[in-house]
C-alpha atoms as a PDB file:
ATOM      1  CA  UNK A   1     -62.077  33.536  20.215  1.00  0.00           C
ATOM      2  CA  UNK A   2     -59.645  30.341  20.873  1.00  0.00           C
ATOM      3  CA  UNK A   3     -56.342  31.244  21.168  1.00  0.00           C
ATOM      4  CA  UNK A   4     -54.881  27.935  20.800  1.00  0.00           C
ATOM      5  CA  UNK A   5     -52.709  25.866  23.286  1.00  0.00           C
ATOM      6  CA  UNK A   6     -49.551  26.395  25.190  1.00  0.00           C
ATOM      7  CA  UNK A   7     -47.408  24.383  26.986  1.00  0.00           C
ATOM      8  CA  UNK A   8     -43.789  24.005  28.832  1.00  0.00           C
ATOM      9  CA  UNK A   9     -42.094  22.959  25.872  1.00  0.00           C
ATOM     10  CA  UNK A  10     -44.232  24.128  23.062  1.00  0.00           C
ATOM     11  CA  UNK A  11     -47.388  25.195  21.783  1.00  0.00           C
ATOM     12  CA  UNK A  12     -50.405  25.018  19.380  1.00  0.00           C
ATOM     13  CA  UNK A  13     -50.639  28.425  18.385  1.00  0.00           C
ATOM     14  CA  UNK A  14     -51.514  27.380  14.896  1.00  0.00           C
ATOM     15  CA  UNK A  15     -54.624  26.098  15.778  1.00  0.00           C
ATOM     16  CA  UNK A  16     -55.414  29.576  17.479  1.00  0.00           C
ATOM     17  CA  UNK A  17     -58.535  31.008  15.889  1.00  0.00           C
ATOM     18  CA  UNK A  18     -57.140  34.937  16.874  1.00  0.00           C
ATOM     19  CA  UNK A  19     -54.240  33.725  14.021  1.00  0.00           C
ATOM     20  CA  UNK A  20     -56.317  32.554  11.349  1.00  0.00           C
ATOM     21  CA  UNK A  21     -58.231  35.527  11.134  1.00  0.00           C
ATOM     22  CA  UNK A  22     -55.864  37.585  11.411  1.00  0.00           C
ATOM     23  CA  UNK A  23     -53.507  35.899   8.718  1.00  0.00           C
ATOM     24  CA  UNK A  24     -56.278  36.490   6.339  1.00  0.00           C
ATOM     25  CA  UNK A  25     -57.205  39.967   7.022  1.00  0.00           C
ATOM     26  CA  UNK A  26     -53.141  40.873   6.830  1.00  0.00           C
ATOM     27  CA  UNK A  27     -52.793  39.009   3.362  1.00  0.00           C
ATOM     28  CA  UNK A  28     -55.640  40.982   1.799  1.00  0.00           C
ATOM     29  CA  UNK A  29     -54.794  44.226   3.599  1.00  0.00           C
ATOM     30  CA  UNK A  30     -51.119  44.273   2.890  1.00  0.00           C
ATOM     31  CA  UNK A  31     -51.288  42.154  -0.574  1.00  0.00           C
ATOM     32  CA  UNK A  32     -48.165  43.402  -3.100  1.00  0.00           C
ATOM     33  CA  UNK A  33     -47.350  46.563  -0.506  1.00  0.00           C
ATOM     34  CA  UNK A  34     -44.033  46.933   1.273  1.00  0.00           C
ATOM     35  CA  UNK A  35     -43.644  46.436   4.311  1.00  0.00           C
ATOM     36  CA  UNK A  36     -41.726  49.463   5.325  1.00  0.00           C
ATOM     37  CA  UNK A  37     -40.970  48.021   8.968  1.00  0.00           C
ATOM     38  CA  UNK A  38     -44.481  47.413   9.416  1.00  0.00           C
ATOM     39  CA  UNK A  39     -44.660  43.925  12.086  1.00  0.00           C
ATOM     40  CA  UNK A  40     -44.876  40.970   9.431  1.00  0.00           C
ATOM     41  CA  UNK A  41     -47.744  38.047  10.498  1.00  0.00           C
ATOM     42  CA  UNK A  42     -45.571  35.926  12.435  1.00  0.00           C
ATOM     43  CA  UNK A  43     -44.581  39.020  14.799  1.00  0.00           C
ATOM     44  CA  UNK A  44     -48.376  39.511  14.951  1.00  0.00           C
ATOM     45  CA  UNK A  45     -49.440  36.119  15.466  1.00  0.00           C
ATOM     46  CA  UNK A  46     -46.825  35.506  18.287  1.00  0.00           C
ATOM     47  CA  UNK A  47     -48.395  37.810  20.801  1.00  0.00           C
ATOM     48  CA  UNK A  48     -51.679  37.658  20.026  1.00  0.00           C
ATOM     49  CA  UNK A  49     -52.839  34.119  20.284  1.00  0.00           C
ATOM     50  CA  UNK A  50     -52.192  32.180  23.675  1.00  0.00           C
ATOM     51  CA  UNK A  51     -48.826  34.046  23.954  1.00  0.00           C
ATOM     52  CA  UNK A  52     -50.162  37.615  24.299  1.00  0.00           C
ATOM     53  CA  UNK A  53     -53.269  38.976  26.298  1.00  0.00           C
ATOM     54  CA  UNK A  54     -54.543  35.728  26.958  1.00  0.00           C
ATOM     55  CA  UNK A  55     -51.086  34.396  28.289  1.00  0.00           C
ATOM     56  CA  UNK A  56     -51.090  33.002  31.456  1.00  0.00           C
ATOM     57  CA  UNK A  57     -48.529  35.824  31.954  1.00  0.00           C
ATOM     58  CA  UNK A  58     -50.873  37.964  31.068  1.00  0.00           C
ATOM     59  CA  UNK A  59     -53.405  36.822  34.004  1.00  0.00           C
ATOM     60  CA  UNK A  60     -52.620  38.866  36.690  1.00  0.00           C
ATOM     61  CA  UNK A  61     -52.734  42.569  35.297  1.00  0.00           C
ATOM     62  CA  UNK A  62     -55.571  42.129  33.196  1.00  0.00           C
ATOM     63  CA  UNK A  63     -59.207  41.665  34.065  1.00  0.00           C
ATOM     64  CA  UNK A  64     -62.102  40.126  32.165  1.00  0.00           C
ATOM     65  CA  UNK A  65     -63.804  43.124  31.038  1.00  0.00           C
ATOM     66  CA  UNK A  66     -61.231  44.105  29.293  1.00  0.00           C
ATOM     67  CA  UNK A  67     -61.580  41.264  26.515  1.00  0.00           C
ATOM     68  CA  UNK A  68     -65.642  41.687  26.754  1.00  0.00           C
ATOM     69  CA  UNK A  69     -67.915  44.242  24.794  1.00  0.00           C
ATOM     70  CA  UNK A  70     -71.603  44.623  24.896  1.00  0.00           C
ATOM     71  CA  UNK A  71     -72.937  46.197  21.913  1.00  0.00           C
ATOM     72  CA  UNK A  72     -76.028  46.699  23.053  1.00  0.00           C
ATOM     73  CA  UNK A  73     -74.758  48.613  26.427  1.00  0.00           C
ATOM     74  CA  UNK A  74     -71.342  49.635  24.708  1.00  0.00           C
ATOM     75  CA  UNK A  75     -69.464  48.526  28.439  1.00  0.00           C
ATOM     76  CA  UNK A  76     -66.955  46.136  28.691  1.00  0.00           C
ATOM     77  CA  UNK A  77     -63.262  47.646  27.423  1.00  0.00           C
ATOM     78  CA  UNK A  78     -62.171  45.380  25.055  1.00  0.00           C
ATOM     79  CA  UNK A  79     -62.574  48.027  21.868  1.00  0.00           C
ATOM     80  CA  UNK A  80     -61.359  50.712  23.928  1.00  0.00           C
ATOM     81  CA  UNK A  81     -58.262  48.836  24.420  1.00  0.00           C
ATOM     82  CA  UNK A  82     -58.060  48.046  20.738  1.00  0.00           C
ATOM     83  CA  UNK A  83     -57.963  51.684  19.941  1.00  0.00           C
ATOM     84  CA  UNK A  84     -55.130  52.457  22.672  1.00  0.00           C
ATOM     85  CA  UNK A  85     -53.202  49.704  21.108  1.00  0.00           C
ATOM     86  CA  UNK A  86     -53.523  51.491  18.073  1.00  0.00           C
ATOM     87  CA  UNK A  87     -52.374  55.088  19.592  1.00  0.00           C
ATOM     88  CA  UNK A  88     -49.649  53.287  20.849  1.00  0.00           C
ATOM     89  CA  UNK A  89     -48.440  51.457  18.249  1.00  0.00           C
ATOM     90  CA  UNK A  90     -48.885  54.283  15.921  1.00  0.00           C
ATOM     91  CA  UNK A  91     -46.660  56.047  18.172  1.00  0.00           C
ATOM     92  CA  UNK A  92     -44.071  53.584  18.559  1.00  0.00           C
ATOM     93  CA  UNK A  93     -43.740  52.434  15.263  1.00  0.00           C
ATOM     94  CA  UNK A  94     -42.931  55.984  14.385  1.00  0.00           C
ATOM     95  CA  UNK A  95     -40.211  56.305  16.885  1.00  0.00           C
ATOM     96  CA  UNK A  96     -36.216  56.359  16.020  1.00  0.00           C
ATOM     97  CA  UNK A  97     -35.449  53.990  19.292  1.00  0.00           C
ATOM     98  CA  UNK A  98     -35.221  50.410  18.177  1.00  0.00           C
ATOM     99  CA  UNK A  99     -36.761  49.047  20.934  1.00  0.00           C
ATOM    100  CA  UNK A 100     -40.084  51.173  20.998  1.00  0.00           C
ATOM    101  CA  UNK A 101     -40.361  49.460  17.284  1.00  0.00           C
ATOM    102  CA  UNK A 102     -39.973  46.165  18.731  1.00  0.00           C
ATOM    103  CA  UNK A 103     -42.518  47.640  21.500  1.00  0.00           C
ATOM    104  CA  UNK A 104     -44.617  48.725  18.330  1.00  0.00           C
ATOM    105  CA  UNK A 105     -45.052  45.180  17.075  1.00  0.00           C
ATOM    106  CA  UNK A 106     -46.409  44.119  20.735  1.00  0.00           C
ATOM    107  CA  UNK A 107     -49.187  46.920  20.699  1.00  0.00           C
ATOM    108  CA  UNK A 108     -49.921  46.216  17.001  1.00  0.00           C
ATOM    109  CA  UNK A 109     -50.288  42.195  18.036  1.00  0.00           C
ATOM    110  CA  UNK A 110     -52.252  43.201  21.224  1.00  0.00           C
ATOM    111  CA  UNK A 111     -54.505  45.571  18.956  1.00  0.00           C
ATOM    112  CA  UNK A 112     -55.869  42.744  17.329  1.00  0.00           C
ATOM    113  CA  UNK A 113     -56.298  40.429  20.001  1.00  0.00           C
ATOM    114  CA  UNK A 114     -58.860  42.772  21.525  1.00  0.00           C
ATOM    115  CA  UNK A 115     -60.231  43.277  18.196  1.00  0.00           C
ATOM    116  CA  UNK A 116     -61.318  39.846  17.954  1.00  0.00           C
ATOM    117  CA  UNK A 117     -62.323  39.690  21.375  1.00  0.00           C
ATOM    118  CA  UNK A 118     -64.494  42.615  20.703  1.00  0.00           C
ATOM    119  CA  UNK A 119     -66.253  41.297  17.794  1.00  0.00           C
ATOM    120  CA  UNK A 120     -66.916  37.699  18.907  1.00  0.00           C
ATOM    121  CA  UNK A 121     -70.736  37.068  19.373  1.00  0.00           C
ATOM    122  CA  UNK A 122     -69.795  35.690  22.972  1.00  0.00           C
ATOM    123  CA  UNK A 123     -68.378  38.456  24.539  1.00  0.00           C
ATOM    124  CA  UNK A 124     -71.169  40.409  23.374  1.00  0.00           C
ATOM    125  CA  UNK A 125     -73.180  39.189  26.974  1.00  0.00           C
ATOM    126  CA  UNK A 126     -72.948  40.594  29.518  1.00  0.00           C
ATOM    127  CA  UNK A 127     -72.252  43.333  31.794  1.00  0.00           C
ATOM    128  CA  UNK A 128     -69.189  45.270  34.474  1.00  0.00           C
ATOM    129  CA  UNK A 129     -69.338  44.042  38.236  1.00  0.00           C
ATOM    130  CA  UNK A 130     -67.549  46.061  40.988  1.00  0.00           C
ATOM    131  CA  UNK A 131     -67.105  43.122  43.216  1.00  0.00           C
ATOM    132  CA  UNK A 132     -65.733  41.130  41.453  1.00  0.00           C
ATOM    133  CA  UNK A 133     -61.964  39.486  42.886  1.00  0.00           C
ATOM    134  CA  UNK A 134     -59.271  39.780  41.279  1.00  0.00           C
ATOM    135  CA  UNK A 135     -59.561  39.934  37.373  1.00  0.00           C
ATOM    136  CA  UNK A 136     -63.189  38.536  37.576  1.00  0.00           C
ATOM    137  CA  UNK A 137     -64.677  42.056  36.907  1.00  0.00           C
ATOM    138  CA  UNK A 138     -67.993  40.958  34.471  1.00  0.00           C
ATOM    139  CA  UNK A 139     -70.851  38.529  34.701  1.00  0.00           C
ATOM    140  CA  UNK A 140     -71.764  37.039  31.866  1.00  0.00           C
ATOM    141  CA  UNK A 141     -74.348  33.476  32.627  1.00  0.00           C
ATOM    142  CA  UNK A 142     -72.819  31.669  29.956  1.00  0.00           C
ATOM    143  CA  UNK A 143     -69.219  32.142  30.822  1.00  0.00           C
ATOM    144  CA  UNK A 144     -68.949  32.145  34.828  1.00  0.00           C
ATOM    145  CA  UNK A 145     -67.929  28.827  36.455  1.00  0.00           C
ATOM    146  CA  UNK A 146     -70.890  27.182  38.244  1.00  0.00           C
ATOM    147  CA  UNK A 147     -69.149  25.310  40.475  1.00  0.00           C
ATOM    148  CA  UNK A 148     -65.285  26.148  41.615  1.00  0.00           C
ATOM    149  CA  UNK A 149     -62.310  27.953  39.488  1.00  0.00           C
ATOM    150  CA  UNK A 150     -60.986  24.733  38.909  1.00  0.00           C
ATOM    151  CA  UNK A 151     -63.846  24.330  36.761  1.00  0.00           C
ATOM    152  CA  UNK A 152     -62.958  24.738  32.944  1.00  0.00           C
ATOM    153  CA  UNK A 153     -64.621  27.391  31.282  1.00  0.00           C
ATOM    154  CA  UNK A 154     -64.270  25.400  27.882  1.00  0.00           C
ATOM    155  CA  UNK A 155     -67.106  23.422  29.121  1.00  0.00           C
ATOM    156  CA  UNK A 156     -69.791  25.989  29.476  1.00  0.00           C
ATOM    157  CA  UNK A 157     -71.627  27.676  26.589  1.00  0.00           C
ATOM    158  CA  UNK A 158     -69.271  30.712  26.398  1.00  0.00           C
ATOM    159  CA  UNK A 159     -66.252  28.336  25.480  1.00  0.00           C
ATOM    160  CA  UNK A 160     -68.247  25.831  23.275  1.00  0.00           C
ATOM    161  CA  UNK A 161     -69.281  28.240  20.775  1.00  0.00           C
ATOM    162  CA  UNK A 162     -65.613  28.907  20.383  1.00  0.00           C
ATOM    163  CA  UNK A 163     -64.489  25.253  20.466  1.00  0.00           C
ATOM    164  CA  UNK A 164     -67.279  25.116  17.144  1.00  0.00           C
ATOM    165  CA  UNK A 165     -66.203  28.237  15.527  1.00  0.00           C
ATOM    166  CA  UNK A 166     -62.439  27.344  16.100  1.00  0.00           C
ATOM    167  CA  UNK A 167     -63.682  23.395  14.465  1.00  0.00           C
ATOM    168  CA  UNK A 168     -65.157  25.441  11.921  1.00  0.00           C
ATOM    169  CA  UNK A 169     -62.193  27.875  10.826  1.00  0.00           C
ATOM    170  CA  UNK A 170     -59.507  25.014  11.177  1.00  0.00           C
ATOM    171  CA  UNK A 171     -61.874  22.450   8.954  1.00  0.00           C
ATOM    172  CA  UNK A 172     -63.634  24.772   6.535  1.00  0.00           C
ATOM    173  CA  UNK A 173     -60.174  27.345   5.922  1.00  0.00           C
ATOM    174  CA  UNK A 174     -60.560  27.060   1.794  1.00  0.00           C
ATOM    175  CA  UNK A 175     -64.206  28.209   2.262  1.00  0.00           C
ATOM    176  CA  UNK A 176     -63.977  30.994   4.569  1.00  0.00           C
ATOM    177  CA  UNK A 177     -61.567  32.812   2.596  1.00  0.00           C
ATOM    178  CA  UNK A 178     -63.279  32.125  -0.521  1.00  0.00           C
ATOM    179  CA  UNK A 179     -66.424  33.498   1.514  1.00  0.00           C
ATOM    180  CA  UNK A 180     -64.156  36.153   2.384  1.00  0.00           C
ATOM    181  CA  UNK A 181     -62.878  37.276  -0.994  1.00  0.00           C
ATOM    182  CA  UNK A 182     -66.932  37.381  -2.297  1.00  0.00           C
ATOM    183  CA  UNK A 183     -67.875  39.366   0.761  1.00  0.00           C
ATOM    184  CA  UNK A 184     -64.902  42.242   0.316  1.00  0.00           C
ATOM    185  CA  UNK A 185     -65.859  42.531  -3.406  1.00  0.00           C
ATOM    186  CA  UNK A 186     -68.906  45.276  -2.153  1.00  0.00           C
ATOM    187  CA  UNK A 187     -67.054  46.733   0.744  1.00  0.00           C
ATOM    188  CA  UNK A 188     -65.173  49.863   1.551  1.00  0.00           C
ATOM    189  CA  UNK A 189     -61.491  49.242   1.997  1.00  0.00           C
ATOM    190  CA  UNK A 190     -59.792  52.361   2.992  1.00  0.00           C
ATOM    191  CA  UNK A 191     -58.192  52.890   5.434  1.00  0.00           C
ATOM    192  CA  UNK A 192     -59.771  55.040   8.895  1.00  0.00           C
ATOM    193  CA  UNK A 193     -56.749  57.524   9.914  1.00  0.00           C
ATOM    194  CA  UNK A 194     -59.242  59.080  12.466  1.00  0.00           C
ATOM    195  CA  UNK A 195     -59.221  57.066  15.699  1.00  0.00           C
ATOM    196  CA  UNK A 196     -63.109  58.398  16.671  1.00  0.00           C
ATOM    197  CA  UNK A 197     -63.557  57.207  13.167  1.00  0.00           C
ATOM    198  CA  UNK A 198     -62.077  53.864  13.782  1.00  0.00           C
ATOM    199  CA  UNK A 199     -63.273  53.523  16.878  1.00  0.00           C
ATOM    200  CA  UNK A 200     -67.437  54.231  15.937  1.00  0.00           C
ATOM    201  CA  UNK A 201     -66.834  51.394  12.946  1.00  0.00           C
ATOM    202  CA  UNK A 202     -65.335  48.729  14.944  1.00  0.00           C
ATOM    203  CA  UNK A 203     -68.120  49.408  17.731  1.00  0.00           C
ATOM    204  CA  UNK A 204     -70.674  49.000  14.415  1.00  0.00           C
ATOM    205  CA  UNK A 205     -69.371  46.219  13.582  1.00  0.00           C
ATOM    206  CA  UNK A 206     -70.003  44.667  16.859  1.00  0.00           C
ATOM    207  CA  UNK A 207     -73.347  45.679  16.756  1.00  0.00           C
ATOM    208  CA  UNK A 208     -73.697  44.313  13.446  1.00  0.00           C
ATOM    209  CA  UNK A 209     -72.706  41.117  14.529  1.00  0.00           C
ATOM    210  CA  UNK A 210     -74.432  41.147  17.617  1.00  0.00           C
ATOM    211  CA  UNK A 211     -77.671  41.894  15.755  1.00  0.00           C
ATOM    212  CA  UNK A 212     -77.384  38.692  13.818  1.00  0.00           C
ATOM    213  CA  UNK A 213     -78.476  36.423  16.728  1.00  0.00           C
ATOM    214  CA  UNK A 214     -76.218  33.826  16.074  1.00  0.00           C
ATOM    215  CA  UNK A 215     -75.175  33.800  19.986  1.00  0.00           C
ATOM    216  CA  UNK A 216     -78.897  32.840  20.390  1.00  0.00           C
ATOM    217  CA  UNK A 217     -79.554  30.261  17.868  1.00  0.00           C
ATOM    218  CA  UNK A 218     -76.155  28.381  18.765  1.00  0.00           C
ATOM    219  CA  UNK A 219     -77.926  28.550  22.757  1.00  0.00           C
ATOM    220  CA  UNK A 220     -80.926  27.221  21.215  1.00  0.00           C
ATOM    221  CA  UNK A 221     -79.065  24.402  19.637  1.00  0.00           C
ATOM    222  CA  UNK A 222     -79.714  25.576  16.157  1.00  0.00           C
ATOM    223  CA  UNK A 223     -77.156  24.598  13.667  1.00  0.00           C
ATOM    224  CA  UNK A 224     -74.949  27.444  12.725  1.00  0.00           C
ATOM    225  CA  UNK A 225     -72.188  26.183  10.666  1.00  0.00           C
ATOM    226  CA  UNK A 226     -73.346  28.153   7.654  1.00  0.00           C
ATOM    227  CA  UNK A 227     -73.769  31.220   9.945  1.00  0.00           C
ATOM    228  CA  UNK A 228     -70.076  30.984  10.789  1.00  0.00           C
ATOM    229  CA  UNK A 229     -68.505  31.120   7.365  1.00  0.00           C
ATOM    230  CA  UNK A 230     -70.709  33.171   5.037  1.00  0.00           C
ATOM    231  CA  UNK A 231     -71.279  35.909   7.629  1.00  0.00           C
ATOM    232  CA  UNK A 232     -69.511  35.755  11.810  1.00  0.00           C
ATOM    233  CA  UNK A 233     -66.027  35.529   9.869  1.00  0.00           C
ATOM    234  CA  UNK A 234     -65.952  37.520   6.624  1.00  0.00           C
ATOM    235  CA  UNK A 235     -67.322  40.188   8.839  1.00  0.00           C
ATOM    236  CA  UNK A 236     -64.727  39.718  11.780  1.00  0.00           C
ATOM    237  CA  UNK A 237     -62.330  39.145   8.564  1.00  0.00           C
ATOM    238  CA  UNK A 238     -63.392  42.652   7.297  1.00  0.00           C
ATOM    239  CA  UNK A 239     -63.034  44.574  10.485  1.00  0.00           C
ATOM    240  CA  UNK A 240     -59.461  43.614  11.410  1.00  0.00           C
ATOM    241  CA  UNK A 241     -58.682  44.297   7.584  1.00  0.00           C
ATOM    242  CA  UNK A 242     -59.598  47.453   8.108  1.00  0.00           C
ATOM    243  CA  UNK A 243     -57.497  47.816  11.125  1.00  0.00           C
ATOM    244  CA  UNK A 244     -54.680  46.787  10.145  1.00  0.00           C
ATOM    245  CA  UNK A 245     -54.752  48.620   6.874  1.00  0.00           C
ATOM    246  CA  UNK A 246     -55.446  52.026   9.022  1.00  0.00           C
ATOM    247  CA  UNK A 247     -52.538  50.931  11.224  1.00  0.00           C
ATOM    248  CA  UNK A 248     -49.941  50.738   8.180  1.00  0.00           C
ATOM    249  CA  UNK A 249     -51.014  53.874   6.453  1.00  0.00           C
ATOM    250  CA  UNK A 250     -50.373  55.391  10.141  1.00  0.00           C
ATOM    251  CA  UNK A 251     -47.509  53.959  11.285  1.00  0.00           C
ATOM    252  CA  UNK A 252     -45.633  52.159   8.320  1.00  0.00           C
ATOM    253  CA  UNK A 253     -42.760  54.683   7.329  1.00  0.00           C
ATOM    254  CA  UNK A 254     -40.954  55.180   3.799  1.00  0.00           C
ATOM    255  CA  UNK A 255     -37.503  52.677   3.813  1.00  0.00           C
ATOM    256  CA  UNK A 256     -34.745  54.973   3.649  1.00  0.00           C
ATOM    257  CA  UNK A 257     -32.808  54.657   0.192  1.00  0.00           C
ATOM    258  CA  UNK A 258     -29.723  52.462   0.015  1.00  0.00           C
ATOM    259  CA  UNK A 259     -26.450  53.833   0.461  1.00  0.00           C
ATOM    260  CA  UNK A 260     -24.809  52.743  -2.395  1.00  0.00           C
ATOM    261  CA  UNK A 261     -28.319  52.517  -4.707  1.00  0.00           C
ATOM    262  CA  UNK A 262     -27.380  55.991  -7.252  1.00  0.00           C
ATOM    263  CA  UNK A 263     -23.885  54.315  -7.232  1.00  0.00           C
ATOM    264  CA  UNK A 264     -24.662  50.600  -8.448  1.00  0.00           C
ATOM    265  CA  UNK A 265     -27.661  51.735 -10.715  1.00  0.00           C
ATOM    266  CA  UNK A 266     -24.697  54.004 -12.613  1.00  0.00           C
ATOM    267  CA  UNK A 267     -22.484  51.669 -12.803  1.00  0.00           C
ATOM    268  CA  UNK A 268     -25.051  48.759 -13.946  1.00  0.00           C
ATOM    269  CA  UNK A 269     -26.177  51.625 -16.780  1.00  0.00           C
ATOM    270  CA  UNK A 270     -22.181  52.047 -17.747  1.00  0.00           C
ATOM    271  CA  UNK A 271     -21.910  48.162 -17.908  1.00  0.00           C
ATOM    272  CA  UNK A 272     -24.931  47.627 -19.925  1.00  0.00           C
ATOM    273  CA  UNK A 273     -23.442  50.184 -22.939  1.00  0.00           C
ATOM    274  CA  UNK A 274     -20.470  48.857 -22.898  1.00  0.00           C
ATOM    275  CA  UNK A 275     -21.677  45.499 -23.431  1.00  0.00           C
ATOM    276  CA  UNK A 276     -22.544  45.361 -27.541  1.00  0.00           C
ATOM    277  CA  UNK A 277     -25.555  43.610 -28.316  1.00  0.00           C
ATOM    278  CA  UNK A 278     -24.885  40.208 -29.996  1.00  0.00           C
ATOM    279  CA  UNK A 279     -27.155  39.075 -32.786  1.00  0.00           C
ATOM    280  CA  UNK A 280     -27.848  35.313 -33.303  1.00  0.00           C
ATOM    281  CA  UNK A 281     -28.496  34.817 -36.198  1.00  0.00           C
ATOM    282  CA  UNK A 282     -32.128  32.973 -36.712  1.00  0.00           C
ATOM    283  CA  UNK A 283     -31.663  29.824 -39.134  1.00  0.00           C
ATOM    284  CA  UNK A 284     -34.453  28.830 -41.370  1.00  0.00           C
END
């Protein structure tokens, strides 16, 4: 999906469509639970838009494949990596060292970027080359430049269904979550503490996706704006819900009680006898 813009002296992640699915997903998951050092949305949102995997940073150790997954072949790594992110963020988050937390957050952020990746109809084409240079590891016809590597991929199919679908979240935000809040209503919500377990649903609800056709019918210049937010997001929506409430129940740990919490709660009960009750008397 559209991770937004960045430049020299700032950026557009707002726009990024990685964010707005993912602030959705973490407001229903998390809704009225403490956080428990558990990264908050803007921690999240930071590294996983145009700033994390997609980063121009991020360029030269990663390869295509790993943001692509074909349902329908189950190749391409970008679920697999969604699950190590989660090992590793589970781990992290766990740890005593304050900077494996802060490393926590990263893997948590990077999680979900390949998440998204994973479940977005147009990564779903495609298939692993072994000659491939450098990063360009996966042949998709939609996505590959036709003509140099100066060409943009924005302007062939792959990128135009997510120009549309980012149009579509950024334009049509009130609906989707509305869409979103009727579609949860009938679904499962717990969490999946099993990573197999996690791993078989997110790879389902590829498949699920992919089996919708809505890849096809935008390629066949079909209109699928209704497509888009009563079903592609509220399932994408539901999936990184689900991931992100199996990452808190695994990695989110009890806050430690206050140091001086027995002491001020005594004192505040000491107070509070002390103090005689004053009636006002009600006039008539």
């Amino acid at each position: 999906m559209f991770s937004g813009f960045g430049l020299k002296f700032f950026n557009l992640d707002g726009t990024s469509t990685h964010h707005m699915i993912n602030e959705i997903a973490y407001k229903h998951a998390l809704k009225k639970t403490k956080k428990n050092g558990f990264p908050g949305i803007i921690s999240l949102d930071l590294h996983s838009g145009y700033y994390g995997p997609d980063g121009k940073w991020s360029k030269p150790i990663s390869k295509v494949s790993d943001h692509m997954y074909n349902p329908a072949t189950d190749t391409g790594n970008a679920m697999n990596n969604a699950i190590e992110s989660y090992k590793i963020a589970c781990k992290q988050l766990n740890s005593a060292n304050k900077l494996e937390k802060k490393l926590g957050n990263l893997a948590c952020a990077r999680g979900l970027h390949f998440l998204v990746d994973g479940l977005t109809p147009a990564h779903h084409i495609g298939h692993k080359i072994l000659l491939g240079r450098g990063g360009a590891d996966w042949y998709d016809p939609y996505w590959n430049r036709p003509k140099s590597n100066t060409y943009n991929v924005i302007f062939m199919p792959h990128g135009k269904f997510e120009k549309k679908c980012a149009f579509y979240m950024f334009m049509h935000t009130k609906k989707i979550k509305k869409s979103y809040a009727k579609f949860r209503q009938t679904k499962q919500l717990k969490a999946i503490l099993d990573e197999n377990e996690l791993k078989n649903f997110i790879k389902k609800q590829a498949l699920k996706i992919r089996m919708t056709g809505i890849y096809e019918k935008f390629l066949s210049n079909e209109n699928i704006k209704k497509e888009v937010i009563q079903e592609l997001f509220p399932e994408m929506i539901y999936t990184v819900e689900i991931y992100i409430r199996s990452l808190y129940t695994r990695s989110a740990l009890p806050q430690k009680p206050h140091k001086y919490r027995d002491k001020i709660a005594k004192t505040y009960k000491n107070l509070k006898e002390k103090i005689p009750r004053i009636k006002i008397p009600i006039l008539k």
